[in-house]
N, C-alpha and C. Protein backbone atom coordinates (compact mmCIF):
# COMPACT_ATOMS: atom_id res chain seq x y z
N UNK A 1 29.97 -3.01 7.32
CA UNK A 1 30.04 -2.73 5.92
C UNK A 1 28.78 -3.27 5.26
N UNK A 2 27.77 -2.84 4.64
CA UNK A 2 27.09 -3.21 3.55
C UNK A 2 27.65 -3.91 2.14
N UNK A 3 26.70 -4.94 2.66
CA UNK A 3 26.89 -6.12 1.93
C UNK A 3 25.78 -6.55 0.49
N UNK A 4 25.87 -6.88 -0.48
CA UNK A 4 24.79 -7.54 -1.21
C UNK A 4 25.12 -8.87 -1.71
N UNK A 5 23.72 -9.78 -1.67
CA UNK A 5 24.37 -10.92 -1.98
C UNK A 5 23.12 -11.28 -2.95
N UNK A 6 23.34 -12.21 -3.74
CA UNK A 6 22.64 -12.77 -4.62
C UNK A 6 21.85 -14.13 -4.22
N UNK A 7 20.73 -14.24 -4.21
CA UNK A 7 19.88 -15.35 -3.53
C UNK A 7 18.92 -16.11 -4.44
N UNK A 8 19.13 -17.53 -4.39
CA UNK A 8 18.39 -18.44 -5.24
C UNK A 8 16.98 -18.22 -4.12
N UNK A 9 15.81 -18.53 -4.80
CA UNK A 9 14.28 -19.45 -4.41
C UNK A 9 13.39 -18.31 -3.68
N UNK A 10 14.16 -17.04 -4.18
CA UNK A 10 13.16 -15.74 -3.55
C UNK A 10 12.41 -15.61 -4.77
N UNK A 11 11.28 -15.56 -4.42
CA UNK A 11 10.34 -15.45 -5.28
C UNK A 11 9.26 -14.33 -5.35
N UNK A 12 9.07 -13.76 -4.52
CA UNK A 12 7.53 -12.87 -4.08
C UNK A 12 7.79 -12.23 -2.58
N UNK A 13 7.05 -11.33 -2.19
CA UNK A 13 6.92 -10.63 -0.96
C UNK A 13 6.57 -11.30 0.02
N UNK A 14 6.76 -12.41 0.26
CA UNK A 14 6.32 -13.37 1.52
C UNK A 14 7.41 -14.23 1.81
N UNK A 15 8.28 -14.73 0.43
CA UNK A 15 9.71 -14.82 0.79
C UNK A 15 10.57 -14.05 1.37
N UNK A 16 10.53 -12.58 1.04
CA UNK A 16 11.40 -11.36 1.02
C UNK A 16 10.73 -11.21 3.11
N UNK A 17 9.45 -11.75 3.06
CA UNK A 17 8.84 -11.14 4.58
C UNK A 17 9.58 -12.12 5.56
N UNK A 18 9.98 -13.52 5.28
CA UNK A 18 10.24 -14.81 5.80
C UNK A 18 11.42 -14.06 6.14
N UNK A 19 12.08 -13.70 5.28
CA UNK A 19 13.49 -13.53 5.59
C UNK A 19 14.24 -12.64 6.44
N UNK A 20 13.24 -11.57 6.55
CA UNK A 20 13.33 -10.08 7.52
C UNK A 20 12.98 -11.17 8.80
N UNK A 21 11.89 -11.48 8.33
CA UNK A 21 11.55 -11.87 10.15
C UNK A 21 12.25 -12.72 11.15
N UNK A 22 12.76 -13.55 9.90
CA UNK A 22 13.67 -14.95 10.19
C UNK A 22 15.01 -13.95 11.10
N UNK A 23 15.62 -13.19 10.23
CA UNK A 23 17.01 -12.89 10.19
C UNK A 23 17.23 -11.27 10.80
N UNK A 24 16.33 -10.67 11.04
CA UNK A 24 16.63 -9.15 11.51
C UNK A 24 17.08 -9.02 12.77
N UNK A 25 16.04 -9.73 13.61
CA UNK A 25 16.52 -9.30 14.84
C UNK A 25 18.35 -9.72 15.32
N UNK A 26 18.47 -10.78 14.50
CA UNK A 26 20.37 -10.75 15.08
C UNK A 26 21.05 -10.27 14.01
N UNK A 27 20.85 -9.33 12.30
CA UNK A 27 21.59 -9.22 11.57
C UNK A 27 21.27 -7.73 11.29
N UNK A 28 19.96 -7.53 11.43
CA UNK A 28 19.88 -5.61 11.50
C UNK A 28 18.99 -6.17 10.42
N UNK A 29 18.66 -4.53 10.20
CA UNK A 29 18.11 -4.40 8.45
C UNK A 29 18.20 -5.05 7.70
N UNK A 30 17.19 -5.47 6.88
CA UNK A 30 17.63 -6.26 5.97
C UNK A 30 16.63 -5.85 4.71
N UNK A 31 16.83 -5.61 3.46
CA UNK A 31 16.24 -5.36 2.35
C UNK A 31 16.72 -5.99 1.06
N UNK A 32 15.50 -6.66 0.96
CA UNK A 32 15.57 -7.32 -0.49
C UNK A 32 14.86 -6.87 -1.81
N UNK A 33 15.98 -6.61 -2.69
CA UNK A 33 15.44 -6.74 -4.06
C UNK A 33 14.93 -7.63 -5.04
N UNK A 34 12.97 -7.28 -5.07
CA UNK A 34 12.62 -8.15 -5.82
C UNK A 34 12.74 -8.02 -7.33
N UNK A 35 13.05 -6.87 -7.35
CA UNK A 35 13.08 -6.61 -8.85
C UNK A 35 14.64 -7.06 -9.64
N UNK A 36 15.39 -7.88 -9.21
CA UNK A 36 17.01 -8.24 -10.37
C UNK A 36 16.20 -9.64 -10.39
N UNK A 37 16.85 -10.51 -10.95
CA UNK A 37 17.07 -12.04 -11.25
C UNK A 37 18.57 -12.05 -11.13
N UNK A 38 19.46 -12.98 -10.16
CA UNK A 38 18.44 -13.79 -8.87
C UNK A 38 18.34 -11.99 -8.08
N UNK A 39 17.46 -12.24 -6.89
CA UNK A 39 17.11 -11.72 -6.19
C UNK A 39 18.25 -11.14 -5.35
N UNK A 40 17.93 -9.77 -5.17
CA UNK A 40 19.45 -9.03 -3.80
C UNK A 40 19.23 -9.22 -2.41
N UNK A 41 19.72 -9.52 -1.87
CA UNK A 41 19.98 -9.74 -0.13
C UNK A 41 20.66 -8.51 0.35
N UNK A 42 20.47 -7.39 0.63
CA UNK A 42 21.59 -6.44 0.83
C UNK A 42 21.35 -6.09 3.00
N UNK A 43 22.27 -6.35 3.28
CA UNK A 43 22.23 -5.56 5.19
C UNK A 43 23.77 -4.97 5.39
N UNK A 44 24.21 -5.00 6.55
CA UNK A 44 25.31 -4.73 7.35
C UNK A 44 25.87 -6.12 7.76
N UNK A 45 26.99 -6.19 7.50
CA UNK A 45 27.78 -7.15 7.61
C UNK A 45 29.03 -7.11 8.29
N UNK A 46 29.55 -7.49 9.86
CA UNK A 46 30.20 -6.34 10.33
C UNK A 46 31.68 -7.38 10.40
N UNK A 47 31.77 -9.17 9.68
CA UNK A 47 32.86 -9.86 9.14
C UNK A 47 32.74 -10.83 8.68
N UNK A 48 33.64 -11.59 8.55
CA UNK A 48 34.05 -12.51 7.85
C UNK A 48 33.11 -14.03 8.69
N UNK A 49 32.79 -14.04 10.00
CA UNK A 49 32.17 -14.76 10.55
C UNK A 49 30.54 -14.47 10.32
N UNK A 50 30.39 -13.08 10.85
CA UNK A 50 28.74 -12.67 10.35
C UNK A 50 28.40 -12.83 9.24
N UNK A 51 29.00 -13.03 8.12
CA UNK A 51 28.83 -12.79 6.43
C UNK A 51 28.41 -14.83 6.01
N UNK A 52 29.54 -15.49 7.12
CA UNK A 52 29.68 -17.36 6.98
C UNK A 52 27.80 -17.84 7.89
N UNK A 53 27.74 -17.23 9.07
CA UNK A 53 26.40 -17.13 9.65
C UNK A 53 25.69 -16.84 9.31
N UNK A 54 25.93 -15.55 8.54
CA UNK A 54 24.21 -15.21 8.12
C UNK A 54 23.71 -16.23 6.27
N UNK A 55 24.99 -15.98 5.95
CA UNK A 55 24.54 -17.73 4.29
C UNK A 55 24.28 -18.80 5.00
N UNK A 56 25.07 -19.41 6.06
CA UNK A 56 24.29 -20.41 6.90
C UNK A 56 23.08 -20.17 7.25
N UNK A 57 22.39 -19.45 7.37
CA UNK A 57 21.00 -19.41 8.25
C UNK A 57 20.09 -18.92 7.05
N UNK A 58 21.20 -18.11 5.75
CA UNK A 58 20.15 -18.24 4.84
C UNK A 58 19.81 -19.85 4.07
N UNK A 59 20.62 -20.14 4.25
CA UNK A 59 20.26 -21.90 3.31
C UNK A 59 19.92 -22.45 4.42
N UNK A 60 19.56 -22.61 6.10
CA UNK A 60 18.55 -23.25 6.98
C UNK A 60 17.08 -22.83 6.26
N UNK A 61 16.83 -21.44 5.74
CA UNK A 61 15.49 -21.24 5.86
C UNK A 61 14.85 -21.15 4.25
N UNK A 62 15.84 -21.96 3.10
CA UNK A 62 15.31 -22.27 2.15
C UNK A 62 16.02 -21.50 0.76
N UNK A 63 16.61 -20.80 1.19
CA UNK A 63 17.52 -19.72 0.33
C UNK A 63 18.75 -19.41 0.11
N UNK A 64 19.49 -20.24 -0.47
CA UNK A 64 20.97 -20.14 -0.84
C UNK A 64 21.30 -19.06 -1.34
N UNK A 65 22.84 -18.75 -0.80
CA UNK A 65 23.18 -17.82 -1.35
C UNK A 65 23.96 -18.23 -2.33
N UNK A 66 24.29 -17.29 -4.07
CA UNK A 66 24.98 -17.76 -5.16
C UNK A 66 26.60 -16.68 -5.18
N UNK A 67 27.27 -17.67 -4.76
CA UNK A 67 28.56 -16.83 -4.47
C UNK A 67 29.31 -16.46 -5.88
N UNK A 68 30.03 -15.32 -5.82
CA UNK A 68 30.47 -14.48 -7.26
C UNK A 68 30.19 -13.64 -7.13
């Protein structure tokens, strides 16, 4: 299922690059919107464990996710 999530400390296209590179190869696609405040996180999300892993590994690499 496609997912979007809302992400603190993305800032610019080198954050948005960190994060593909960081996180694609085990989560798929991944595309971020720089253009909202906060910033979109949107991929495939295939549960309830992949969705707890992949906010974990986003706040390892500097970027919380803002739940709501």
């Amino acid at each position: 299922m496609k997912k979007t999530f809302k992400a603190q400390n993305i800032n610019c296209i080198n954050c948005a690059n960190m994060i593909k590179n960081s996180l694609e190869e085990e989560f798929g696609k991944i595309e971020v919107n720089l253009s909202t405040s906060p910033k979109e996180v949107t991929l495939e999300i295939a549960d309830e464990k992949s969705e707890a892993k992949f906010k974990e590994q986003m706040s390892e690499i500097g970027f919380d996710i803002i739940d709501g």
